[in-house]
C-alpha atoms as a PDB file:
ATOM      1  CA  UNK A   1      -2.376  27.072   9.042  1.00  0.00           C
ATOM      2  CA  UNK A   2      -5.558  25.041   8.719  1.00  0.00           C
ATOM      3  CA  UNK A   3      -5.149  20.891   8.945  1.00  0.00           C
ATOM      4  CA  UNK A   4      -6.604  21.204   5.124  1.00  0.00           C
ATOM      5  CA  UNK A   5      -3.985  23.452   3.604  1.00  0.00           C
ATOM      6  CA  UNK A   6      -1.419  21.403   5.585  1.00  0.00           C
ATOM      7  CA  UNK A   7      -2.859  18.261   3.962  1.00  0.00           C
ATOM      8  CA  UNK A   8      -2.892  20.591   0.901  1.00  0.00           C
ATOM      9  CA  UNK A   9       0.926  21.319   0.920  1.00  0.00           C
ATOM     10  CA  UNK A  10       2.174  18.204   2.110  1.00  0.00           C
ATOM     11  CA  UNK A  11       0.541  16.320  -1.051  1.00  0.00           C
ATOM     12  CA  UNK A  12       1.517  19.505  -3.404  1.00  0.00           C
ATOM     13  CA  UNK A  13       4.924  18.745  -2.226  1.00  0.00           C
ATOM     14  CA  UNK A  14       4.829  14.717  -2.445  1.00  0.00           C
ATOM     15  CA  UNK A  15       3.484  14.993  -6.233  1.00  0.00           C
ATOM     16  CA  UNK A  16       6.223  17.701  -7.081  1.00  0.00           C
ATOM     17  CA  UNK A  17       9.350  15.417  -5.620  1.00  0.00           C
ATOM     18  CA  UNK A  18       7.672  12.166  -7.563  1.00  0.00           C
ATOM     19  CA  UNK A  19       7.240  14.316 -10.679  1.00  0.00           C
ATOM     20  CA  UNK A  20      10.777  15.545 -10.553  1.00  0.00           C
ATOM     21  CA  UNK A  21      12.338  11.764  -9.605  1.00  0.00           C
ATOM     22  CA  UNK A  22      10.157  10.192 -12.517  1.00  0.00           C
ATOM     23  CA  UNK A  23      11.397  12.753 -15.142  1.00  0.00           C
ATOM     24  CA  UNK A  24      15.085  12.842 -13.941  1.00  0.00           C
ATOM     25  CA  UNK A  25      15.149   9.229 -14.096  1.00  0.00           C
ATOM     26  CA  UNK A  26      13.543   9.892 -17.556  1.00  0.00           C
ATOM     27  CA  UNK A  27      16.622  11.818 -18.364  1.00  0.00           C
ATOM     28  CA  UNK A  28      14.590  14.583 -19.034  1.00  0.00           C
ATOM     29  CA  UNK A  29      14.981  18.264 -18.301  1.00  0.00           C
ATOM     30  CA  UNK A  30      11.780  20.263 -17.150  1.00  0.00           C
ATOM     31  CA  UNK A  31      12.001  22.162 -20.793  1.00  0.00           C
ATOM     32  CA  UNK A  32      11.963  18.430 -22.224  1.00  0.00           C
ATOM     33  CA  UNK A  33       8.774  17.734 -20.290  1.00  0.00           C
ATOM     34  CA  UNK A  34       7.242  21.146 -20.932  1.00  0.00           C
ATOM     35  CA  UNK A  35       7.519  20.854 -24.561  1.00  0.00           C
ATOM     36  CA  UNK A  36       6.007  17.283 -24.328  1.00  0.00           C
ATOM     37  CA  UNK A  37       3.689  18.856 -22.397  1.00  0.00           C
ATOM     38  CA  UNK A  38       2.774  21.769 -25.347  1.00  0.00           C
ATOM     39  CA  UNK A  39       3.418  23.699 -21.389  1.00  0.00           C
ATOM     40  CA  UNK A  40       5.193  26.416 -19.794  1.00  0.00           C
ATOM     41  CA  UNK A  41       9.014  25.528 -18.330  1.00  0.00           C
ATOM     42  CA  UNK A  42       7.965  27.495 -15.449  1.00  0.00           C
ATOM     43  CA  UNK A  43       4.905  25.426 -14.435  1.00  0.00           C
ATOM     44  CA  UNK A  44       6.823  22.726 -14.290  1.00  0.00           C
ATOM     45  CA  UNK A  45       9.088  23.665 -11.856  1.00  0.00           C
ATOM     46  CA  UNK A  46       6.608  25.565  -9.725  1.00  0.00           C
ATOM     47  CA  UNK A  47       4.927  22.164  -9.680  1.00  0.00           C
ATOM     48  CA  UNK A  48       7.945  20.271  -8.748  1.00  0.00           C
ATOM     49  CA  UNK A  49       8.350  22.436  -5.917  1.00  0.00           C
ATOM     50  CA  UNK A  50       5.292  21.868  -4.750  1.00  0.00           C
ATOM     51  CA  UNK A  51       3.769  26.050  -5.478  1.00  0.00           C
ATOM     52  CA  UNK A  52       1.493  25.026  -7.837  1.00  0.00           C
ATOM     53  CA  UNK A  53      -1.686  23.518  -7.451  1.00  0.00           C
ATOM     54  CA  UNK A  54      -2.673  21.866 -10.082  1.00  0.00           C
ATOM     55  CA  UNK A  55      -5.736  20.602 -11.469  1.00  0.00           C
ATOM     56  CA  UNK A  56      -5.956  16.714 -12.116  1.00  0.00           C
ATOM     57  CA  UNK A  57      -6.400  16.936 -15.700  1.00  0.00           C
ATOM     58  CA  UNK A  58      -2.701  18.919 -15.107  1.00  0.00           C
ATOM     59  CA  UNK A  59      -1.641  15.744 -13.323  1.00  0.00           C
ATOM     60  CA  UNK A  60      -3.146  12.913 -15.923  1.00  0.00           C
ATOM     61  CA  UNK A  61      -1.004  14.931 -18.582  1.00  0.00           C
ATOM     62  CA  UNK A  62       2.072  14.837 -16.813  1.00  0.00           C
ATOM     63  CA  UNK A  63       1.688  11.415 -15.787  1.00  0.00           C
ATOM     64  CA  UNK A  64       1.251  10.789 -19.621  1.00  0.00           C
ATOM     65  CA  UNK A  65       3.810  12.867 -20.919  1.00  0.00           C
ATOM     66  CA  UNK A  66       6.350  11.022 -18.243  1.00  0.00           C
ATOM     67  CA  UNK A  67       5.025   7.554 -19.027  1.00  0.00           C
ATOM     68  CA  UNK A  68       3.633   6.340 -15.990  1.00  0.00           C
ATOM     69  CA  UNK A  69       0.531   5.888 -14.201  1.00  0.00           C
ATOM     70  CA  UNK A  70      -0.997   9.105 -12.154  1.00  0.00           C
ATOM     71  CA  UNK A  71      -0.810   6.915  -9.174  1.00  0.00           C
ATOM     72  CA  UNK A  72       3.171   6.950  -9.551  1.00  0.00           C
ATOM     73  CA  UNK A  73       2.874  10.779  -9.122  1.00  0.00           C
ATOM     74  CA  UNK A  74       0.781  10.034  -5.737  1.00  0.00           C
ATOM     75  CA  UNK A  75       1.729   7.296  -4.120  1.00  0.00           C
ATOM     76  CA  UNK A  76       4.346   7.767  -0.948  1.00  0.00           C
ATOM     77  CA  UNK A  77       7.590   5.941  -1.004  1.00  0.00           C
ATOM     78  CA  UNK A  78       7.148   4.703  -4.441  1.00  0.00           C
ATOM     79  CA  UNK A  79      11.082   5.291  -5.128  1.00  0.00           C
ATOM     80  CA  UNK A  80      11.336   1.839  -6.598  1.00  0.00           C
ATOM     81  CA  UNK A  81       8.207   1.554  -8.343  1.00  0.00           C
ATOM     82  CA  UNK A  82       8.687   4.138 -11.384  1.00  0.00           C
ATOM     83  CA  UNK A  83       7.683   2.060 -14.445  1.00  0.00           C
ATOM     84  CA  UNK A  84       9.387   2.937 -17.808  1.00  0.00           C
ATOM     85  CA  UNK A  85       7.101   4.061 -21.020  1.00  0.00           C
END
C-alpha cells in the first residue's frame, strides 16, 4: 500500500469513529442521521467504518446535520470536545 492511501485510510477511519461517537452521543441512530441528512442509511455506516470516501461537501453536511463543527469530525483525540447543537 502506498504512504498516500495509508494516510488515506487512516483519516477515512478517524472521521468515521468521530462521526459515529458525535451521533451516538447525539442519541441518534444512523437512520436518524440519514434522514436528517435527506441520505442513504447505508452511506452512513459505510462512512462510519471508514469505506467511504467522501467528498467534503459530504462532511460539512454531516457535521451540520450532527451539530458540530467539521473540525470535530477531524480532529484526533477530540473525545471530550464534542459540542452540543
Amino acid at each position: 500500500m502506498l504512504i498516500d492511501e495509508v494516510i488515506k485510510q487512516n483519516l477515512l477511519l478517524r472521521v468515521g469513529k468521530n462521526i459515529r461517537r458525535i451521533r451516538k452521543s447525539k442519541n441518534m441512530t444512523q437512520a436518524d442521521l440519514a434522514f436528517k441528512l435527506n441520505a442513504d442509511p447505508g452511506k452512513i455506516g459505510r462512512t462510519e467504518r471508514g469505506e467511504y470516501d467522501f467528498k467534503i461537501s459530504s462532511l460539512l453536511l454531516i457535521a451540520k446535520g450532527l451539530g458540530v463543527d467539521i473540525c470535530d469530525l477531524i480532529n484526533e483525540n477530540n473525545e471530550d470536545q464534542t459540542k452540543s447543537a
